[in-house]
N, C-alpha and C. Protein backbone atom coordinates (compact mmCIF):
# COMPACT_ATOMS: atom_id res chain seq x y z
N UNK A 1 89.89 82.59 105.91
CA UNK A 1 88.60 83.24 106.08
C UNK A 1 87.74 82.99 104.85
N UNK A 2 86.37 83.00 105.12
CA UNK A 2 85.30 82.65 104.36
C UNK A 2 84.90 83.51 103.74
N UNK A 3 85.63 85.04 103.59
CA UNK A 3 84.60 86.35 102.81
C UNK A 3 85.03 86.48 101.57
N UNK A 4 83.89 86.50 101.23
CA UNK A 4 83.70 87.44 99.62
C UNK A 4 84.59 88.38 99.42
N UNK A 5 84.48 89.35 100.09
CA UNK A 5 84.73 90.67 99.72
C UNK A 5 86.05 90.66 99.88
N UNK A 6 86.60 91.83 99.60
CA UNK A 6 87.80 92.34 99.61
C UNK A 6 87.45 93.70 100.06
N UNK A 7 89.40 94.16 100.94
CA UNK A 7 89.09 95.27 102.48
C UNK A 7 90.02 96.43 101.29
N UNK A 8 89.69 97.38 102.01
CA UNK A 8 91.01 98.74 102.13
C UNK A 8 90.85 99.44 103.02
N UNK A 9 92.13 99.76 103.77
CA UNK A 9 92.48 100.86 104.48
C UNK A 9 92.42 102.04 104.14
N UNK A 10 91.85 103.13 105.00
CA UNK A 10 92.19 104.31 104.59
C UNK A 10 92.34 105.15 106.07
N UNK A 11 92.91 106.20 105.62
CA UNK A 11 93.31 107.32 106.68
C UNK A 11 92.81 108.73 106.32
N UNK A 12 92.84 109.91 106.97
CA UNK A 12 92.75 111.05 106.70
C UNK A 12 93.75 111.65 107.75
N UNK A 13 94.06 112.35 107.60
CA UNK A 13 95.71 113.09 108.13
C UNK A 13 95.30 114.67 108.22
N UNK A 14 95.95 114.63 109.13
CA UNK A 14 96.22 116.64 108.89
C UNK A 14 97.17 117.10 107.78
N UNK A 15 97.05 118.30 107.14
CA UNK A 15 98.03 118.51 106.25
C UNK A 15 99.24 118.72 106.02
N UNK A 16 100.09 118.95 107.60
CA UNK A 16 101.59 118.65 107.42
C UNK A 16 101.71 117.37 107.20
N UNK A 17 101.39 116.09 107.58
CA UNK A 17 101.46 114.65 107.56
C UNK A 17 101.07 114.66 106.31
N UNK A 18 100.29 115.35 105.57
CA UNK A 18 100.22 114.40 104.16
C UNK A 18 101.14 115.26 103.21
N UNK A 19 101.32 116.03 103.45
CA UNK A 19 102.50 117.06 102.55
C UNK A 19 103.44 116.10 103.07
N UNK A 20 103.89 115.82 104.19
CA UNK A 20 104.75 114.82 104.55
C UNK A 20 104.95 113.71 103.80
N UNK A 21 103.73 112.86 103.84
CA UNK A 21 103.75 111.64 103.25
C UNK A 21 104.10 111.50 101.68
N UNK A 22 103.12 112.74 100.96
CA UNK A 22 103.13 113.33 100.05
C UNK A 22 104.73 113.28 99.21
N UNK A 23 105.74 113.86 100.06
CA UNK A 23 107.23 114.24 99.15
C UNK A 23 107.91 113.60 100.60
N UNK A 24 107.37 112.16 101.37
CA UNK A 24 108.64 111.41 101.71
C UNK A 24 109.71 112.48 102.33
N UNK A 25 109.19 113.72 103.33
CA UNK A 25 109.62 114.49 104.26
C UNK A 25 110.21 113.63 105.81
N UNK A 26 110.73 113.53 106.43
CA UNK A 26 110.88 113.01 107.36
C UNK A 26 109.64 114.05 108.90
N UNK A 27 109.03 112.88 108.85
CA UNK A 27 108.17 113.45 110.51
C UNK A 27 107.90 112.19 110.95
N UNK A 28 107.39 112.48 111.87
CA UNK A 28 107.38 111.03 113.24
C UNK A 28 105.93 110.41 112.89
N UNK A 29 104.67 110.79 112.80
CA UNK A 29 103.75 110.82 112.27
C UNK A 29 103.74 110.09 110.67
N UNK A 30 104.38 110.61 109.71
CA UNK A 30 104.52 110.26 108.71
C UNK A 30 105.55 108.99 108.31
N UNK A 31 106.45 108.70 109.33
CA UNK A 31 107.46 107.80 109.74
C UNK A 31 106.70 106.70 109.91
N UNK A 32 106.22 106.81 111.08
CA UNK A 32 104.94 105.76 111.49
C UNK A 32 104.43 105.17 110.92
N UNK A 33 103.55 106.28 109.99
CA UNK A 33 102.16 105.36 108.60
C UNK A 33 103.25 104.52 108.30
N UNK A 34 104.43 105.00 107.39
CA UNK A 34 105.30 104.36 106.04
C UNK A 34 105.79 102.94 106.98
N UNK A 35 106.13 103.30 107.94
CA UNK A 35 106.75 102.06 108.97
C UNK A 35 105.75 101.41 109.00
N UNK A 36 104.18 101.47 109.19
CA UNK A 36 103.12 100.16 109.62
C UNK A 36 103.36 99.66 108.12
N UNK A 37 102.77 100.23 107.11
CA UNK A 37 102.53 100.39 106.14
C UNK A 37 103.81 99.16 105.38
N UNK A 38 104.60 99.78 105.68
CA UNK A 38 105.86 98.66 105.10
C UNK A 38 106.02 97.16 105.87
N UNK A 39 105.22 97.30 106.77
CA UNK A 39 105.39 95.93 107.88
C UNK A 39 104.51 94.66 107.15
N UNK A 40 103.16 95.37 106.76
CA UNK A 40 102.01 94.96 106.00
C UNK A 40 102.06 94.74 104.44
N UNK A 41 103.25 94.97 103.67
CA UNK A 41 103.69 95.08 102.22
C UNK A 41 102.68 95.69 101.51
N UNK A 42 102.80 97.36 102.30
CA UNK A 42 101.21 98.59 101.44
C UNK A 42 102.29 99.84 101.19
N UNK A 43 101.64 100.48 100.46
CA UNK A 43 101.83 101.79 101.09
C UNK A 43 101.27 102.63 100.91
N UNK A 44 101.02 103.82 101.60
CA UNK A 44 99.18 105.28 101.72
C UNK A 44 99.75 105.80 100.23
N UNK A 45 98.85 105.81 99.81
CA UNK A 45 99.01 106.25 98.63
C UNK A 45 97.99 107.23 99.01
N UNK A 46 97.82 108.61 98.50
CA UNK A 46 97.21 109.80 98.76
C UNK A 46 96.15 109.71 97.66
N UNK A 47 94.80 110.28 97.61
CA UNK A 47 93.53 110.08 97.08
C UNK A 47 93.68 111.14 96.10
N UNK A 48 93.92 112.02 96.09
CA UNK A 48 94.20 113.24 95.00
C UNK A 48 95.16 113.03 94.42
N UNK A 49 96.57 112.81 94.51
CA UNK A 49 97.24 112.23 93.38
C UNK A 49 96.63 110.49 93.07
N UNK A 50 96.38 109.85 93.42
CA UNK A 50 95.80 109.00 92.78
C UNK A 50 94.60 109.12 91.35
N UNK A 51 93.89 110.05 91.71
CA UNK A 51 92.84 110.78 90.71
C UNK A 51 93.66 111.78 89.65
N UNK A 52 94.39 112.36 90.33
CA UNK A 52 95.19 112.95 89.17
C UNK A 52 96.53 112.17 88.00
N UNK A 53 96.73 111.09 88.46
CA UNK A 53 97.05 109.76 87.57
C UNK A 53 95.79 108.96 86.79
N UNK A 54 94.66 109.06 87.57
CA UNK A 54 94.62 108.33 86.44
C UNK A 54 93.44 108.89 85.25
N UNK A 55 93.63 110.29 85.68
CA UNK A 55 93.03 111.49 84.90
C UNK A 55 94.16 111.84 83.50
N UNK A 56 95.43 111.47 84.27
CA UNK A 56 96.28 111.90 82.89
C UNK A 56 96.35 110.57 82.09
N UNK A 57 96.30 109.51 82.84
CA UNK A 57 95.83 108.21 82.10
C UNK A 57 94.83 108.04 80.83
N UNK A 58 93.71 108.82 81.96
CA UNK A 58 92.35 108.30 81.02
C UNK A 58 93.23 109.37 79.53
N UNK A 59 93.55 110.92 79.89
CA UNK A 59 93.78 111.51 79.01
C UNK A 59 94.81 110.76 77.89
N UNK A 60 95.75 110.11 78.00
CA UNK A 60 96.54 109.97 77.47
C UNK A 60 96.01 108.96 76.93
N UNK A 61 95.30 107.85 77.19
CA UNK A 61 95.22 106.79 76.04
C UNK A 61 93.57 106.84 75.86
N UNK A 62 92.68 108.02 76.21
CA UNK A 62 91.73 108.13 75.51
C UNK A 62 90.63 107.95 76.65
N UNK A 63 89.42 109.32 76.61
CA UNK A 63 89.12 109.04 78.16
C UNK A 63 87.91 108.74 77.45
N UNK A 64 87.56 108.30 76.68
CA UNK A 64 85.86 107.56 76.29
C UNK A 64 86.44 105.96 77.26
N UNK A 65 87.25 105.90 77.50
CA UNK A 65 87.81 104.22 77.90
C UNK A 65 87.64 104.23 79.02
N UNK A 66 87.40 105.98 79.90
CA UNK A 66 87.67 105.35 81.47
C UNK A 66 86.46 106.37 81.85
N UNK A 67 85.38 105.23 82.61
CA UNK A 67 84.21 105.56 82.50
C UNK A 67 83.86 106.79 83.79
N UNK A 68 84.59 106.55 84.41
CA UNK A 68 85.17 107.76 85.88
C UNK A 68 85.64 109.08 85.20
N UNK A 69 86.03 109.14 84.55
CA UNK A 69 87.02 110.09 84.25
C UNK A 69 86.12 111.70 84.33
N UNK A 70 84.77 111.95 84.28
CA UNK A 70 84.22 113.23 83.93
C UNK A 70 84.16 113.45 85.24
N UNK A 71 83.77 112.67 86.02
CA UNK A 71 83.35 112.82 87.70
C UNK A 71 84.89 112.98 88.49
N UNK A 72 85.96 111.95 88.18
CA UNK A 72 87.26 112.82 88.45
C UNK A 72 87.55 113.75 88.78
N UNK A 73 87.90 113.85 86.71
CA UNK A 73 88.06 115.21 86.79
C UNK A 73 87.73 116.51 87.40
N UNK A 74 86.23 116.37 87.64
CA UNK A 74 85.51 117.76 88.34
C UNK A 74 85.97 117.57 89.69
N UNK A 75 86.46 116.37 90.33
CA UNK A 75 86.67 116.37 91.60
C UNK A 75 88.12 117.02 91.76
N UNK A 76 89.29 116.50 91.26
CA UNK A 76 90.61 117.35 91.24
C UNK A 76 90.21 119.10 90.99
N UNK A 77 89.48 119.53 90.13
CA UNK A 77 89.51 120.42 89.77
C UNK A 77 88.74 121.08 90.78
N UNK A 78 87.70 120.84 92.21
CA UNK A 78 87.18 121.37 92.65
C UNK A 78 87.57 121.58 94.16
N UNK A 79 88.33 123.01 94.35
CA UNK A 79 89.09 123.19 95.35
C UNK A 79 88.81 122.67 97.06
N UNK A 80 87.69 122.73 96.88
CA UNK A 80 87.00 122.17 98.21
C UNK A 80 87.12 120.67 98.32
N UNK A 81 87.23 119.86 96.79
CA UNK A 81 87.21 118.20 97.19
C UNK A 81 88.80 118.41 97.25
N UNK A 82 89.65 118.94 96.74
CA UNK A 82 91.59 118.95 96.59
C UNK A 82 91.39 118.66 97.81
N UNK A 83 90.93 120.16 98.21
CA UNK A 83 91.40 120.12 100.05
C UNK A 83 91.22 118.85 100.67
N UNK A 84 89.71 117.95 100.77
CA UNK A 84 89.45 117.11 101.31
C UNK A 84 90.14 115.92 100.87
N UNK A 85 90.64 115.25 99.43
CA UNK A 85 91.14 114.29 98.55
C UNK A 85 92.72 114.23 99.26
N UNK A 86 93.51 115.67 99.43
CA UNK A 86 94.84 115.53 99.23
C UNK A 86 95.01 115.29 101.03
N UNK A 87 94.27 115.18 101.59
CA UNK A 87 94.94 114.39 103.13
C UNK A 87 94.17 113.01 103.42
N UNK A 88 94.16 112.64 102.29
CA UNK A 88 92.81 111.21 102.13
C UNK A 88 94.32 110.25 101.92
N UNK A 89 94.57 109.29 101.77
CA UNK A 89 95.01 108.43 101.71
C UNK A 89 94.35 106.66 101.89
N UNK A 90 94.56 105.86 100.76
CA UNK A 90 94.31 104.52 101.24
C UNK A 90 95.38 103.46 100.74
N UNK A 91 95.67 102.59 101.64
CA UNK A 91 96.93 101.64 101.42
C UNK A 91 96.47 100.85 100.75
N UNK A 92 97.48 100.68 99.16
CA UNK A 92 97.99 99.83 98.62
C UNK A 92 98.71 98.73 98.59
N UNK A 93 98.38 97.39 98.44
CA UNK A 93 99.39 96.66 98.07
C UNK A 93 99.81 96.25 96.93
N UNK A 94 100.89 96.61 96.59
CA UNK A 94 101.38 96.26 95.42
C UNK A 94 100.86 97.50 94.32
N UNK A 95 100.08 97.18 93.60
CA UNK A 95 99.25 98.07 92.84
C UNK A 95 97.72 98.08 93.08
N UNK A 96 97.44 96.96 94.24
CA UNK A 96 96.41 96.64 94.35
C UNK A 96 95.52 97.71 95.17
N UNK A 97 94.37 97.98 94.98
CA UNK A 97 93.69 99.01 95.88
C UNK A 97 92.48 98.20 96.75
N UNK A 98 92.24 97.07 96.84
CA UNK A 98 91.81 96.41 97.81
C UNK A 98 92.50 94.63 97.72
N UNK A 99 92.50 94.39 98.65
CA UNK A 99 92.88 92.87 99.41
C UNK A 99 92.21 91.97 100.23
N UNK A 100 93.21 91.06 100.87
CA UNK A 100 92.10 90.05 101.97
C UNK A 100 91.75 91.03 102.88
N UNK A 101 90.81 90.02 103.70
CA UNK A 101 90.10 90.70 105.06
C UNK A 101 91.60 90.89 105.92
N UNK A 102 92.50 89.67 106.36
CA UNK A 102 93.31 89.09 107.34
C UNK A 102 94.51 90.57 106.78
N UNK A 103 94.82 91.00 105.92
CA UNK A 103 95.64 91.96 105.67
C UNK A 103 95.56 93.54 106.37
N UNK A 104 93.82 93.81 105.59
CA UNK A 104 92.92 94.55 105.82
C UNK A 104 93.24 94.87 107.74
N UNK A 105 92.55 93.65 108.27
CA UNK A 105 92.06 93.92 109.70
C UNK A 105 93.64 94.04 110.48
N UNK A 106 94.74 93.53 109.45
CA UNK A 106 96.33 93.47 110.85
C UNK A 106 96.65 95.26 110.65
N UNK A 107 96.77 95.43 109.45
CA UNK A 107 97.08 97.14 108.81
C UNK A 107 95.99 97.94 109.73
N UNK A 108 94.59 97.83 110.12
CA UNK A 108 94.03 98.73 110.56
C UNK A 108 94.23 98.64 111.41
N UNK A 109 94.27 97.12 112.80
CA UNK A 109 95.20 97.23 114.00
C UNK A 109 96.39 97.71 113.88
N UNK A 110 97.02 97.77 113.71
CA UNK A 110 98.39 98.70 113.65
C UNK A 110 97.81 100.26 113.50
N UNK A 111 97.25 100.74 112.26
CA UNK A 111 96.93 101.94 112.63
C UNK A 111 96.30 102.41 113.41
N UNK A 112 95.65 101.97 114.32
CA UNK A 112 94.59 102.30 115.26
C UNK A 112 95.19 103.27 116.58
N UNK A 113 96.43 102.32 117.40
CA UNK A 113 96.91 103.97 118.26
C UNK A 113 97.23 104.84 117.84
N UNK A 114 97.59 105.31 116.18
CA UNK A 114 97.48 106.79 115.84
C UNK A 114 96.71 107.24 115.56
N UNK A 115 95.46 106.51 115.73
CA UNK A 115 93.96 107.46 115.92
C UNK A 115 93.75 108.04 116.87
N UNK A 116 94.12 106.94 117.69
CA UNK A 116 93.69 107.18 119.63
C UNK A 116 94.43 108.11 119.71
N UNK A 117 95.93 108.31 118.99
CA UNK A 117 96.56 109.29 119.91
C UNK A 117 96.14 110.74 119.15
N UNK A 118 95.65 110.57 117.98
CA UNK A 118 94.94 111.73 117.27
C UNK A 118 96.30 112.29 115.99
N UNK A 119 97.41 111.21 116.16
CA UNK A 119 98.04 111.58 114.66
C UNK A 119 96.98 111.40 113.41
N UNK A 120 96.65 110.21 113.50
CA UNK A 120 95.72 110.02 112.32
C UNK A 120 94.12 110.99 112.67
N UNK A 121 93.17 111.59 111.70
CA UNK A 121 92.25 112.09 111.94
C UNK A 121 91.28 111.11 112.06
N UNK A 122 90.95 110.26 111.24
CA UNK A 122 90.00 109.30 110.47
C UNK A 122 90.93 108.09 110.32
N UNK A 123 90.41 106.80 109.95
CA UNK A 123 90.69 105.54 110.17
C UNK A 123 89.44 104.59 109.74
N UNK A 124 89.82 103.96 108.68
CA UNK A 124 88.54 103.20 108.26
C UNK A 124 88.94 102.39 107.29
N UNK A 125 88.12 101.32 107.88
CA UNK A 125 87.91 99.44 106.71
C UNK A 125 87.11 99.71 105.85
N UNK A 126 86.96 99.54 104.67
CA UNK A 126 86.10 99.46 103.89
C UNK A 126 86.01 97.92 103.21
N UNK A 127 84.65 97.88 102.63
CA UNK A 127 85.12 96.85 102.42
C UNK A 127 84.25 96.96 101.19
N UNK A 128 84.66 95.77 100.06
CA UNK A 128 84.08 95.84 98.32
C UNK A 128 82.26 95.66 98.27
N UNK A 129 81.84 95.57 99.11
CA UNK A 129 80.29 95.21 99.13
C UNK A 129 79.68 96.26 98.09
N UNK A 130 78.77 96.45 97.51
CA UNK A 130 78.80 97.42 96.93
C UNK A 130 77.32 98.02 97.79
N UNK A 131 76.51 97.48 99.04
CA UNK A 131 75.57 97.32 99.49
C UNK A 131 76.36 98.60 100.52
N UNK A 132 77.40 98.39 101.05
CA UNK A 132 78.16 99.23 101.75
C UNK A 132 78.99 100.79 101.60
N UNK A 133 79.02 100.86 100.56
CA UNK A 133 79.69 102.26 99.52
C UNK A 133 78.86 102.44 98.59
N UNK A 134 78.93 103.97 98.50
CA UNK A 134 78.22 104.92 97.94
C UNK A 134 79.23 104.01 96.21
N UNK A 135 78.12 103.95 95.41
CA UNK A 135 78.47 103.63 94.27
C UNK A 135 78.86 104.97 92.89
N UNK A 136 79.98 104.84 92.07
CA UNK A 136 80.43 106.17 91.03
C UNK A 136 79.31 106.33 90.79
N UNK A 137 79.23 107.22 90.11
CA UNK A 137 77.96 108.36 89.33
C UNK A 137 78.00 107.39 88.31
N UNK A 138 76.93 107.59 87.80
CA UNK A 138 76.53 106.73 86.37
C UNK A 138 77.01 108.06 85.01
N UNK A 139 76.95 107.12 84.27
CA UNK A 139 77.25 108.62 83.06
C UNK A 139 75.79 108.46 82.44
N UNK A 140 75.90 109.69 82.15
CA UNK A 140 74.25 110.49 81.62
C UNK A 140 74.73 110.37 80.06
């Protein structure tokens, strides 16, 4: 394929499935993601612990270095985004948080009948455009 950009998957879950996914609980639902997910060499990594790594990151080796880190932070810390962040999930590969299109589009076919069937809530490609996503906050 001819694109620029680079894709990611993401999901939104109800909150037994991501408490599920979360501590690697056994459910059928949560079985599923890890099963597509492993077919595709990803795995859902959850949006609120993701932010809360790399909040102790920025902390630990110095957060003038990580230019996210104030907008983060207020987001972990603000009970209404937890709620929304901690059933967020987007697949990884490797360490990577976006990839090809051809990866991108087989992972979201696969997830797609657990939309239809309404395990998954949400289901969405994104892709690196920056014309397409809301861009971080700037620092003041």
């Amino acid at each position: 394929m001819n694109d620029k950009w680079l894709y990611q998957v993401r999901i939104r879950v109800n909150s037994d499935v991501s408490n599920n996914l979360r501590t690697n609980k056994p459910n059928e639902t949560a079985e599923q993601i890890v099963a597509i997910a492993k077919r595709h060499g990803t795995r859902p990594v959850c949006t609120y612990d993701a932010f809360c790594d790399y909040c102790s990151e920025a902390e630990a080796n110095g957060i003038e270095k990580y230019s996210l880190y104030d907008w983060t932070k207020q987001t972990i810390e603000n009970q209404e985004k937890k709620e929304k962040h901690i059933k967020s999930f987007a697949f990884y590969k490797d360490n990577d948080q976006i990839y090809e299109k051809t990866l991108a589009v087989a992972l979201h076919g696969d997830l797609l009948p657990l939309k239809k069937n309404g395990a998954i809530e949400e289901l969405a490609l994104i892709d690196s455009n920056p014309k397409n996503n809301p861009q971080p906050p700037s620092k003041k």
